[in-house]
Each structure stands twice: as C-alpha cells, then as structure tokens.
N, C-alpha and C. Protein backbone atom coordinates (compact mmCIF):
# COMPACT_ATOMS: atom_id res chain seq x y z
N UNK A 1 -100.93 60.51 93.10
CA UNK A 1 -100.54 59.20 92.64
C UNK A 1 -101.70 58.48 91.96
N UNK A 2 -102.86 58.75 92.52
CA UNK A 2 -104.10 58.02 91.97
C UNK A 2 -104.57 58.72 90.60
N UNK A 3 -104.02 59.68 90.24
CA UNK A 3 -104.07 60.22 89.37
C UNK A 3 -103.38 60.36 88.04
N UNK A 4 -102.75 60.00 88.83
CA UNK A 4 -101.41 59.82 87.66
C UNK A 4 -101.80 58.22 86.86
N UNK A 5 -101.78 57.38 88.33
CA UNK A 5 -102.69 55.92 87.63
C UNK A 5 -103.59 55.76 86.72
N UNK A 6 -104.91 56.52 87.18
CA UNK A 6 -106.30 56.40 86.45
C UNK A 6 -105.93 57.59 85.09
N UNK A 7 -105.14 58.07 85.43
CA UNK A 7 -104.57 58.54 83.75
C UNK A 7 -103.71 57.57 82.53
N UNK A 8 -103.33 57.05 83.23
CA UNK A 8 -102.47 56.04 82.51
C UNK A 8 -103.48 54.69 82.25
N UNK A 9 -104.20 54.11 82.95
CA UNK A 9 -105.42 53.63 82.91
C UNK A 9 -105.56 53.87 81.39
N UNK A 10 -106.21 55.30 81.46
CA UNK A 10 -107.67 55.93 80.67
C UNK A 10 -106.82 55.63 79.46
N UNK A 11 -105.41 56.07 79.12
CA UNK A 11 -104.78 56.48 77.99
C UNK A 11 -104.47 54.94 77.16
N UNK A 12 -104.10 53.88 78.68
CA UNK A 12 -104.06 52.41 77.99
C UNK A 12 -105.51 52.04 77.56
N UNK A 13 -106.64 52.26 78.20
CA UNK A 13 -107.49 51.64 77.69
C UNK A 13 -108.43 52.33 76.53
N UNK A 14 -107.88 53.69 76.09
CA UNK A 14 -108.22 54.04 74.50
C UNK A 14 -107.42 53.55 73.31
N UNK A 15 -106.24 53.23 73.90
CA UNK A 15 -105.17 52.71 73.09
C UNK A 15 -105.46 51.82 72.73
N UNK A 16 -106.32 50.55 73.61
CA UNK A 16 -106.77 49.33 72.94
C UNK A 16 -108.11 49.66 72.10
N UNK A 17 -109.32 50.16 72.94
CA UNK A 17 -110.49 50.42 71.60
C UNK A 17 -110.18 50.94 70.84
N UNK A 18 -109.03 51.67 70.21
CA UNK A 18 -109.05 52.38 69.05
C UNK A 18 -109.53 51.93 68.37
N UNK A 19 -109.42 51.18 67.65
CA UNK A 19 -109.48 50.49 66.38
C UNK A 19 -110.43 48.92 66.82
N UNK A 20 -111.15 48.92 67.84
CA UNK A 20 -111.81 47.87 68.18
C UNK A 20 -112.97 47.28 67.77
N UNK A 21 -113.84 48.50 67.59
CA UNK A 21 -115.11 48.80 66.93
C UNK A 21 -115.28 48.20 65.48
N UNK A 22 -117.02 47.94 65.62
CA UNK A 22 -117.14 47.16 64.35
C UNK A 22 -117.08 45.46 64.31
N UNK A 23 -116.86 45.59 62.75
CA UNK A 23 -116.99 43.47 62.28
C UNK A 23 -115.69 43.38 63.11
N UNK A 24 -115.73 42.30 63.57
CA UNK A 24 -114.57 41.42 64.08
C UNK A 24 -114.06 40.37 62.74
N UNK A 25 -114.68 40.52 61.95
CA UNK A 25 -114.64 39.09 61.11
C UNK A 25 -113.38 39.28 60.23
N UNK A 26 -113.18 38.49 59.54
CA UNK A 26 -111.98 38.78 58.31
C UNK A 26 -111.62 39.73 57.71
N UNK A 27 -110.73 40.44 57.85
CA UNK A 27 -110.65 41.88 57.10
C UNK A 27 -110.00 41.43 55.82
N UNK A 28 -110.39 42.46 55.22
CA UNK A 28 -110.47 42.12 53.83
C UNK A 28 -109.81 43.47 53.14
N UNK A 29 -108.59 43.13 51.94
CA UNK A 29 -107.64 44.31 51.77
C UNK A 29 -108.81 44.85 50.70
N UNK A 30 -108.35 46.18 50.51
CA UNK A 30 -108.65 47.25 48.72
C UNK A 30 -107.66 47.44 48.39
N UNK A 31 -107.32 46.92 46.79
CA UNK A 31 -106.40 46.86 45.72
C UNK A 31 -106.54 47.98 44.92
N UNK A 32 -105.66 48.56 45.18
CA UNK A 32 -105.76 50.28 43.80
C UNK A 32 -105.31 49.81 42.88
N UNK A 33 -106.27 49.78 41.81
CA UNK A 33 -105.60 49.49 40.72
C UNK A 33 -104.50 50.21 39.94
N UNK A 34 -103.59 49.97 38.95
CA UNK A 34 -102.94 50.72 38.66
C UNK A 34 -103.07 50.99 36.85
N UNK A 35 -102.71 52.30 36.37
CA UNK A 35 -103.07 52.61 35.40
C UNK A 35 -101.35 52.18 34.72
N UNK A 36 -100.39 51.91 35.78
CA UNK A 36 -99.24 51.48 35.14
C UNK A 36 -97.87 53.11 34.78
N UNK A 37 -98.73 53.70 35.74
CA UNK A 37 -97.38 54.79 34.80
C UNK A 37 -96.69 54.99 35.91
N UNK A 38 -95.71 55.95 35.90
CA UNK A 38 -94.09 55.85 36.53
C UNK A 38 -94.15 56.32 37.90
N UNK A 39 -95.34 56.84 38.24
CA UNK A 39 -95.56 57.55 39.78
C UNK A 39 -96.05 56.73 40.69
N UNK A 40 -95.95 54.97 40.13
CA UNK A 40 -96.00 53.94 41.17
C UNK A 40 -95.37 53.03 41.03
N UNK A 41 -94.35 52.84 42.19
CA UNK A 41 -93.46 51.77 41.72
C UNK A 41 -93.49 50.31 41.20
N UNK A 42 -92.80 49.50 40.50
CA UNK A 42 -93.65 48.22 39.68
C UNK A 42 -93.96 47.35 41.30
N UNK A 43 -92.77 47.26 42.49
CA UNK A 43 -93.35 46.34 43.48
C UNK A 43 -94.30 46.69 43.78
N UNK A 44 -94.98 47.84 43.87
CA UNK A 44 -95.94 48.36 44.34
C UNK A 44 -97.34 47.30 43.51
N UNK A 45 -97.07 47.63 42.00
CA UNK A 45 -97.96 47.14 41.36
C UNK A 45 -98.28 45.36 41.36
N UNK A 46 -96.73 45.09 41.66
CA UNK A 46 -96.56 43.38 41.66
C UNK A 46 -97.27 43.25 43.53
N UNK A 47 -97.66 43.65 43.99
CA UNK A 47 -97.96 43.81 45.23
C UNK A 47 -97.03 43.84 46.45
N UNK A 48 -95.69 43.60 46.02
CA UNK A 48 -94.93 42.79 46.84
C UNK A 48 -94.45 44.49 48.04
N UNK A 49 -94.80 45.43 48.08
CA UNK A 49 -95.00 47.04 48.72
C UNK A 49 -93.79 47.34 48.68
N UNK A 50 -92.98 47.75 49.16
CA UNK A 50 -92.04 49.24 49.21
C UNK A 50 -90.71 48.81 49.93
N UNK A 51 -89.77 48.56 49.86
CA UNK A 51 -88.64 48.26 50.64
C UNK A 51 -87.13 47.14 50.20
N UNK A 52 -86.61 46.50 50.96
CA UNK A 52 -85.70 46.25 50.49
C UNK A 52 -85.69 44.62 50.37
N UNK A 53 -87.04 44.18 50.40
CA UNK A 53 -87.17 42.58 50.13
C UNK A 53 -88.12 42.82 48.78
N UNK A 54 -87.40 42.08 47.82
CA UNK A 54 -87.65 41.97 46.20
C UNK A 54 -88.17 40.45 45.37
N UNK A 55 -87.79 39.78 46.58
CA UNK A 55 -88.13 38.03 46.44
C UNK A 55 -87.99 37.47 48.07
N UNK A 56 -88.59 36.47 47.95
CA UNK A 56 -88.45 35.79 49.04
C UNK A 56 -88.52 34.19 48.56
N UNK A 57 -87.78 33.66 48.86
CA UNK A 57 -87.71 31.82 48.17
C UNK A 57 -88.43 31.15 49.63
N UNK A 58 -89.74 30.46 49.26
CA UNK A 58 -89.85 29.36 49.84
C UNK A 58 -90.15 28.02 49.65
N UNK A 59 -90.02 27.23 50.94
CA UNK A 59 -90.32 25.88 50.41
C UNK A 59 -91.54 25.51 50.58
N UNK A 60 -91.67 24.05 50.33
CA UNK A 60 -92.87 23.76 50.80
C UNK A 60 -93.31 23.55 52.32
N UNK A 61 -91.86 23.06 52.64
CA UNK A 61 -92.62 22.41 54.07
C UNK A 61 -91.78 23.74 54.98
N UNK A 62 -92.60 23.33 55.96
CA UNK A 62 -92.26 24.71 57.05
C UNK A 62 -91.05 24.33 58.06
N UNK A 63 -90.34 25.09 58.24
CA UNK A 63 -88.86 25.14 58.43
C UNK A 63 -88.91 25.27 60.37
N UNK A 64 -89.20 24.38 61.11
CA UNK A 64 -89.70 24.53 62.60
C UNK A 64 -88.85 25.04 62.84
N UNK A 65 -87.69 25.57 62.57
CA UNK A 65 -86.87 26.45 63.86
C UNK A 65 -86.55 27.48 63.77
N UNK A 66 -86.81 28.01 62.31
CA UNK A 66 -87.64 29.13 62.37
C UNK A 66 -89.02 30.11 62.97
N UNK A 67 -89.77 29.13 62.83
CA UNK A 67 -91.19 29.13 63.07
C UNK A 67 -90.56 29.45 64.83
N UNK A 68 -90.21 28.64 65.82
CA UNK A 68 -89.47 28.75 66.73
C UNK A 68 -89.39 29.87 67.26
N UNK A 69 -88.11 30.74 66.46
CA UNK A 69 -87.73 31.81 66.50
C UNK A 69 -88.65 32.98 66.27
N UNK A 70 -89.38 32.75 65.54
CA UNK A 70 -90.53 33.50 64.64
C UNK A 70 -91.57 33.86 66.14
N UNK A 71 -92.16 32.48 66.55
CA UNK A 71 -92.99 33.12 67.86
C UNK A 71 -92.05 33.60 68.68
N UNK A 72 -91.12 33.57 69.30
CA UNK A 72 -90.51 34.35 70.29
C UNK A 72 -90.66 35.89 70.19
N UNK A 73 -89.98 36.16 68.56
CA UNK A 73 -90.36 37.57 68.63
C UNK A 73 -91.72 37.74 68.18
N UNK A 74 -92.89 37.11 68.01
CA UNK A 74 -94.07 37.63 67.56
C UNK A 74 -94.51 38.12 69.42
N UNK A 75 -93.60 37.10 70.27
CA UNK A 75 -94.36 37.14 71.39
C UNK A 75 -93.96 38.63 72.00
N UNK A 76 -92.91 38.80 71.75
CA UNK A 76 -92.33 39.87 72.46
C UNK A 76 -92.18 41.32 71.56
N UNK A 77 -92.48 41.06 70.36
CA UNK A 77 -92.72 42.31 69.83
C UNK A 77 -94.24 42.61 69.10
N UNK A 78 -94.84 41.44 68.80
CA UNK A 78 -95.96 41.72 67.73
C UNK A 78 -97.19 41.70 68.69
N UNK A 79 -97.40 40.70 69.81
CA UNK A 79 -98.65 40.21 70.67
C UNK A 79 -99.63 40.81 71.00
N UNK A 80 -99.29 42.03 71.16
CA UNK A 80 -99.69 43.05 72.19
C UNK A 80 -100.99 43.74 71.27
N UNK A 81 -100.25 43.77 70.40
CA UNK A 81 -101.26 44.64 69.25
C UNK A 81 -102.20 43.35 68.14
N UNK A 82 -101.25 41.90 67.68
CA UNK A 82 -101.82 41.60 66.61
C UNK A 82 -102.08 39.53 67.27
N UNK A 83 -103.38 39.45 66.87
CA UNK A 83 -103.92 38.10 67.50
C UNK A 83 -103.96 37.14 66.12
N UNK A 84 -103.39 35.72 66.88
CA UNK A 84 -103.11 34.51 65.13
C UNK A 84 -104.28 34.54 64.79
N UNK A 85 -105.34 35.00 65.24
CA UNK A 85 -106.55 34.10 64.77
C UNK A 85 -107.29 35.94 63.66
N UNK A 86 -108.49 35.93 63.52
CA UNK A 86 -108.88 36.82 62.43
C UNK A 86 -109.17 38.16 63.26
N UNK A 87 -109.21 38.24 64.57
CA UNK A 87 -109.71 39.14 65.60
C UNK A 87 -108.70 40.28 65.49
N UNK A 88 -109.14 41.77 65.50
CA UNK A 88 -108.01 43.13 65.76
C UNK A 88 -108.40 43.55 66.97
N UNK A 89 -106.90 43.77 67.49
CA UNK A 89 -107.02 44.41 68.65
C UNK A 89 -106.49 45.71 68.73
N UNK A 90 -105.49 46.10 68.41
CA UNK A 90 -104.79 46.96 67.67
C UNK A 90 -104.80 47.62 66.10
N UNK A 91 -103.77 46.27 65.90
CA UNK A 91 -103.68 45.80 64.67
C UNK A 91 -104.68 44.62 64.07
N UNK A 92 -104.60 44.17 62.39
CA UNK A 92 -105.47 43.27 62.31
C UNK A 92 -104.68 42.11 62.70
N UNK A 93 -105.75 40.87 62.94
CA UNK A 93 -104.73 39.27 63.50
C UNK A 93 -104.53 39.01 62.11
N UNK A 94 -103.60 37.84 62.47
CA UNK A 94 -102.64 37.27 61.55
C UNK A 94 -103.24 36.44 61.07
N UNK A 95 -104.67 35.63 61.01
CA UNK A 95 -104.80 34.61 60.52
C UNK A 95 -104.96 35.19 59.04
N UNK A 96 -104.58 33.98 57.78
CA UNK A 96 -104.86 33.88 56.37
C UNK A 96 -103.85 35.39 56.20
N UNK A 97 -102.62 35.42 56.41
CA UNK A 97 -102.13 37.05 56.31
C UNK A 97 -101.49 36.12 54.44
N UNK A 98 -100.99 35.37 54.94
CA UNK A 98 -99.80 34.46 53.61
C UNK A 98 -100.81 34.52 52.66
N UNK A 99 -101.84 34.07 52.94
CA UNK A 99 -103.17 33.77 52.16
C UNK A 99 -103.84 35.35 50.46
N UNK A 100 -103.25 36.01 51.93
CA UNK A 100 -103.91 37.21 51.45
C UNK A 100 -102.40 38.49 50.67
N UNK A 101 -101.41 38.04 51.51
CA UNK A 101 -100.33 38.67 51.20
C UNK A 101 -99.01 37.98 50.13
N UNK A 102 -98.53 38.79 49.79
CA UNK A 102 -97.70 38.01 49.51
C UNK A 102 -96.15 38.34 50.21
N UNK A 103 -95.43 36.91 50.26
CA UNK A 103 -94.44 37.12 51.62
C UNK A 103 -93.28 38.88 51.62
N UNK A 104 -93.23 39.17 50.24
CA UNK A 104 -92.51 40.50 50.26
C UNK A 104 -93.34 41.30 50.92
N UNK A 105 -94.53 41.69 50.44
CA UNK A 105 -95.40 42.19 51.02
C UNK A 105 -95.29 42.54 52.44
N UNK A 106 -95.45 40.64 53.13
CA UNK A 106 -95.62 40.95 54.60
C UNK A 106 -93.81 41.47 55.05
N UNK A 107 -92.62 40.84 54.61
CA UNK A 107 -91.78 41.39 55.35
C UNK A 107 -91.38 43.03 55.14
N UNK A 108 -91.80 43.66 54.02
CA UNK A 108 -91.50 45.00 53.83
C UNK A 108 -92.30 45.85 54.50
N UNK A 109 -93.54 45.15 55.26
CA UNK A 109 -94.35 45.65 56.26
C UNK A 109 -93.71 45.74 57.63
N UNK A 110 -93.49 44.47 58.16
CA UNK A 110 -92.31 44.54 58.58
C UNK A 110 -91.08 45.53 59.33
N UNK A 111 -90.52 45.74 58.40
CA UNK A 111 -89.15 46.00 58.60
C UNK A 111 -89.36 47.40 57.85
N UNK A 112 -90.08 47.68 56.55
CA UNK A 112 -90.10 48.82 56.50
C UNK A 112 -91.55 49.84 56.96
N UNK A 113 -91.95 49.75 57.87
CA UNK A 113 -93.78 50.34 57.99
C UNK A 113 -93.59 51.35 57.98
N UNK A 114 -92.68 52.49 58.28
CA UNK A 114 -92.65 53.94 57.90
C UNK A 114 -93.49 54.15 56.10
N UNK A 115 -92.41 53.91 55.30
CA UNK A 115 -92.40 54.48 54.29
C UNK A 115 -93.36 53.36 54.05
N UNK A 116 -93.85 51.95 54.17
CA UNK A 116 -95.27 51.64 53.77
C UNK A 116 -96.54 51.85 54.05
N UNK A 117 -96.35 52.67 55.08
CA UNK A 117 -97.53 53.38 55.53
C UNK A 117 -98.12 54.58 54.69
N UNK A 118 -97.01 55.29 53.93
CA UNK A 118 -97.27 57.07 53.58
C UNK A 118 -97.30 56.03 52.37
N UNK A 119 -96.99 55.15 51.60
CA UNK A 119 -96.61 54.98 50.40
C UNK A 119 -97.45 53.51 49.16
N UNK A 120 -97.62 52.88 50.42
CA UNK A 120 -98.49 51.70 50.28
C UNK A 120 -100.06 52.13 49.65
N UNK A 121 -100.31 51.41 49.31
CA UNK A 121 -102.25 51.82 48.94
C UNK A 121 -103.08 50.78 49.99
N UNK A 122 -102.22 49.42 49.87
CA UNK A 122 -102.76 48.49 50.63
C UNK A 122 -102.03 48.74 52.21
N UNK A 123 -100.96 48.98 52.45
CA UNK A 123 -100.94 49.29 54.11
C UNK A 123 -101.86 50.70 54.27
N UNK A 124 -101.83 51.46 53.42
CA UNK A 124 -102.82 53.00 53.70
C UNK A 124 -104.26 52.33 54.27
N UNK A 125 -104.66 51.53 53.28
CA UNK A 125 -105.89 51.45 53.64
C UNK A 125 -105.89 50.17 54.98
N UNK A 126 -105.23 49.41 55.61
CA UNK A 126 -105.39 49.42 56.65
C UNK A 126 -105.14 50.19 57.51
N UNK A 127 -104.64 51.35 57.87
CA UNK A 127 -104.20 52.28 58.37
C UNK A 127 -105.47 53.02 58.23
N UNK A 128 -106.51 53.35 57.18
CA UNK A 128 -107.86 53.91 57.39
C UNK A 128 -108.42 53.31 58.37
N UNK A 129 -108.36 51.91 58.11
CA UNK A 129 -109.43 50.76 59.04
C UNK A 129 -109.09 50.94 60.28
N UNK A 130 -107.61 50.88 60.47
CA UNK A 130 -107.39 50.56 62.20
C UNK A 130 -107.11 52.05 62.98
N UNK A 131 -106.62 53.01 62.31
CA UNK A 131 -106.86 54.05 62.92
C UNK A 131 -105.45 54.56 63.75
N UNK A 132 -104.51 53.67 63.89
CA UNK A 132 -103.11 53.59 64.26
C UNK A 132 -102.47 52.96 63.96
N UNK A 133 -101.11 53.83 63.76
CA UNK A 133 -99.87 53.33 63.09
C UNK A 133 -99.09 52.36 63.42
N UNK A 134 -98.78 51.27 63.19
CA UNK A 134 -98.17 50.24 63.71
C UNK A 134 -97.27 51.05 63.40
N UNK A 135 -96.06 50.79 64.99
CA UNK A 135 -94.73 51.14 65.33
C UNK A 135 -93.55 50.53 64.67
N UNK A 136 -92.66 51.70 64.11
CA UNK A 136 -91.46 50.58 63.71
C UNK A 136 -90.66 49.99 64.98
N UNK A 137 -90.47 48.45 64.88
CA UNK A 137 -90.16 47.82 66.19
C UNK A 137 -89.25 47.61 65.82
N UNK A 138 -87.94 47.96 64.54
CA UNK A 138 -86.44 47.37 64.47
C UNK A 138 -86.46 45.95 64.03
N UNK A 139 -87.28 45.49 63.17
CA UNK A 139 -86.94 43.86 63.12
C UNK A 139 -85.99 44.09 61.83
N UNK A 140 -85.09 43.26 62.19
CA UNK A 140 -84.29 42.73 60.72
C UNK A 140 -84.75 42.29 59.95
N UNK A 141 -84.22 41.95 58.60
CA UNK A 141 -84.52 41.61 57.49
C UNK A 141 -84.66 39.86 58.07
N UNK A 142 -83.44 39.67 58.44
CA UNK A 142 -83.45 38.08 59.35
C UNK A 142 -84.65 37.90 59.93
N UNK A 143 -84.84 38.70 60.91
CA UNK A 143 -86.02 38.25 61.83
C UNK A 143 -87.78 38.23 61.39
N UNK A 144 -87.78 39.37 60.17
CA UNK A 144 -88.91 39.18 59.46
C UNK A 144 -89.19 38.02 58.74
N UNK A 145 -88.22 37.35 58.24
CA UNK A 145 -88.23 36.44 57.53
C UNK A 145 -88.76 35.23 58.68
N UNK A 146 -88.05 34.95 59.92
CA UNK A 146 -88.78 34.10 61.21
C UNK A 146 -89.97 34.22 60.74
N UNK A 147 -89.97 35.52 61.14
CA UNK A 147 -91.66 35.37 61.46
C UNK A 147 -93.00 35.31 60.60
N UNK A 148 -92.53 35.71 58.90
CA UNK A 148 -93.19 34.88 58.02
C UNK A 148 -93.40 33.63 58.14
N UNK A 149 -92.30 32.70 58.50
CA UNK A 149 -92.91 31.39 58.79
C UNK A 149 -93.15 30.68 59.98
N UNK A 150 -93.53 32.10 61.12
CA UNK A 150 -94.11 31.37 62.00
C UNK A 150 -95.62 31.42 61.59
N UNK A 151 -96.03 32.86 60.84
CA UNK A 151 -97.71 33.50 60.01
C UNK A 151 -97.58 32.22 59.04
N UNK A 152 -96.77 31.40 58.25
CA UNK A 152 -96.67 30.70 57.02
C UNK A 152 -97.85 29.23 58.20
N UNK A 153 -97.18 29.04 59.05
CA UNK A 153 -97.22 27.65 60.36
C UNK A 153 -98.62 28.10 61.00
N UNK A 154 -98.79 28.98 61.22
CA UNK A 154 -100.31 29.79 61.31
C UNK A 154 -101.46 29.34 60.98
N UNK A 155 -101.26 29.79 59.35
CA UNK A 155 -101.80 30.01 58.62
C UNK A 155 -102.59 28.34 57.99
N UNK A 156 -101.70 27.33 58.27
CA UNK A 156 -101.56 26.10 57.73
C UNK A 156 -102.63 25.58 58.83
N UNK A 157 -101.94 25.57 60.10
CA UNK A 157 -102.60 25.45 61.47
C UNK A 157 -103.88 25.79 60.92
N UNK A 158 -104.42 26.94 60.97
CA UNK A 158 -105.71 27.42 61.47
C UNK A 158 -106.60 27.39 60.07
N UNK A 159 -106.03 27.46 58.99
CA UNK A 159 -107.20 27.68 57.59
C UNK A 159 -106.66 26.44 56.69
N UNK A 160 -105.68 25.61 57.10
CA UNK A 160 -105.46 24.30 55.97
C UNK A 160 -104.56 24.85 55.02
N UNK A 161 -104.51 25.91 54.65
CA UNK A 161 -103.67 26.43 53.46
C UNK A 161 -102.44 27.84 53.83
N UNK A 162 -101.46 27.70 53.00
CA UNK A 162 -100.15 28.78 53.27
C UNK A 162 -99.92 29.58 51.94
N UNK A 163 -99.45 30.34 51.43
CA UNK A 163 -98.86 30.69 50.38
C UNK A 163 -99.65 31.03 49.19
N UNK A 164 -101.28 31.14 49.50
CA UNK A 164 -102.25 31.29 47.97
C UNK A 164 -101.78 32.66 47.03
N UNK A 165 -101.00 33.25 48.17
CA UNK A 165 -101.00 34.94 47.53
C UNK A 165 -99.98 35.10 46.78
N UNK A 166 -98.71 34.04 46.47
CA UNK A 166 -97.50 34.13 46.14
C UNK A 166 -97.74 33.76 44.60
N UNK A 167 -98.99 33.32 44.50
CA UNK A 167 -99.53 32.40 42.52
C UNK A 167 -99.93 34.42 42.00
C-alpha cells in the first residue's frame, strides 16, 4: 500500500516540475513567419490557429456573467495546470494571454488542442517550452468563449489592458 502511494506521489510530483524549470517571468511566443504558400493555412498566417472559430465579435465592456461562468470552468477544468497571473505550472499562466493572442487563437486552443498542437507553429512552440501536452478537456465552442472573457476580465484586472492582439 505504501508503495503504491509513494508511487503515485513520485509520478504526481514529476508531473508538476515538468515544465517548472527556468524564468518564471513572461513567456513570450515565436512567430514563423510565413513565405505565404498553400502548405499553411491563411488562419494560420492571420494568427487566429486551426479550428472551427474564424471570428469572434467583441465588445468593449466585459460581459460579467460570462466572466462568471468562465471562472467556474477555469476552476474546474483549467486550475490545476494554468495560474491568472504570468507563473507556469504546467501550462503557461494566463496573464496578458488576450494581450498576446488573439481571441480565435485562444478559443481554437481551446476546444481544438489536438490538431493545434501537431499543426500550430505558435502552440508547437509552447509545447517545446512546457514539455507537455495540454489535454483535450471537451470544452465547447460555448464554453470557450466564457472563458475568453473571464482571460479578457484577467487580463484588464492584472495589466490595465484587454484585446491588444485583435489590432
């Protein structure tokens, strides 16, 4: 029995250093540039990555009951792995994600991380950095959208600014 424990132990607590090591500070994406020809798709090139969100309309002001909804499932599906503030524990944190992403971007991450993982340049190369695959967790197209603007409410919160990545 004690064995079985201090195994499960050992296996949770590599699971968290994986990807622990190193700057803590702001991670910062690499943009492949593109030479423009047909073996990369244009969202790819418009940044917005791989999947079945093509636009996303927002407003200005942040929509609280969303945001609402948005932490519930950040709490119960995202927490574990990804922190609001700039810190990785897993995954990288969420702070400045709007900043840096743009909202197709983040929900096709989302909802589609399979095929943005093998297919992305910019999810690849976090996937160099962190060293593990964020899990597909089943979020809807609905529920990704929450939780953009709970990262949108975040983002406002903690750095003053939302949406720089969408210009």
């Amino acid at each position: 029995m004690n064995t079985i424990r201090s195994s499960a132990m050992l296996i949770a607590l590599l699971f968290l250093i994986s990807c622990g090591g190193g700057d803590t500070g702001t991670i910062t994406s690499t943009t492949t540039q593109s030479s423009g020809g047909d073996d990369e798709p244009q969202s790819i090139r418009e940044g917005k990555g791989i999947g079945e969100i093509t636009h996303v309309e927002l407003t200005a002001d942040i929509d609280e009951n969303m945001v609402e909804v948005g932490k519930s499932i950040y709490d119960m599906k995202c927490s574990s792995c990804h922190k609001l503030n700039d810190q990785r524990v897993v995954g990288p944190g969420f702070e400045n994600i709007t900043n840096r992403r743009k909202p197709e971007w983040i929900m096709n991450m989302i909802t589609n991380v399979d095929v943005m993982l093998d297919k992305d340049p910019e999810a690849q190369a976090m996937l160099e950095e962190c060293l593990m695959r964020m899990p597909n967790q089943n979020v809807s197209v609905g529920d990704a959208r929450q939780l953009l603007e709970f990262m949108r409410k975040n983002d406002k919160e903690r750095t003053g600014q939302m949406d720089a990545a969408v210009n």
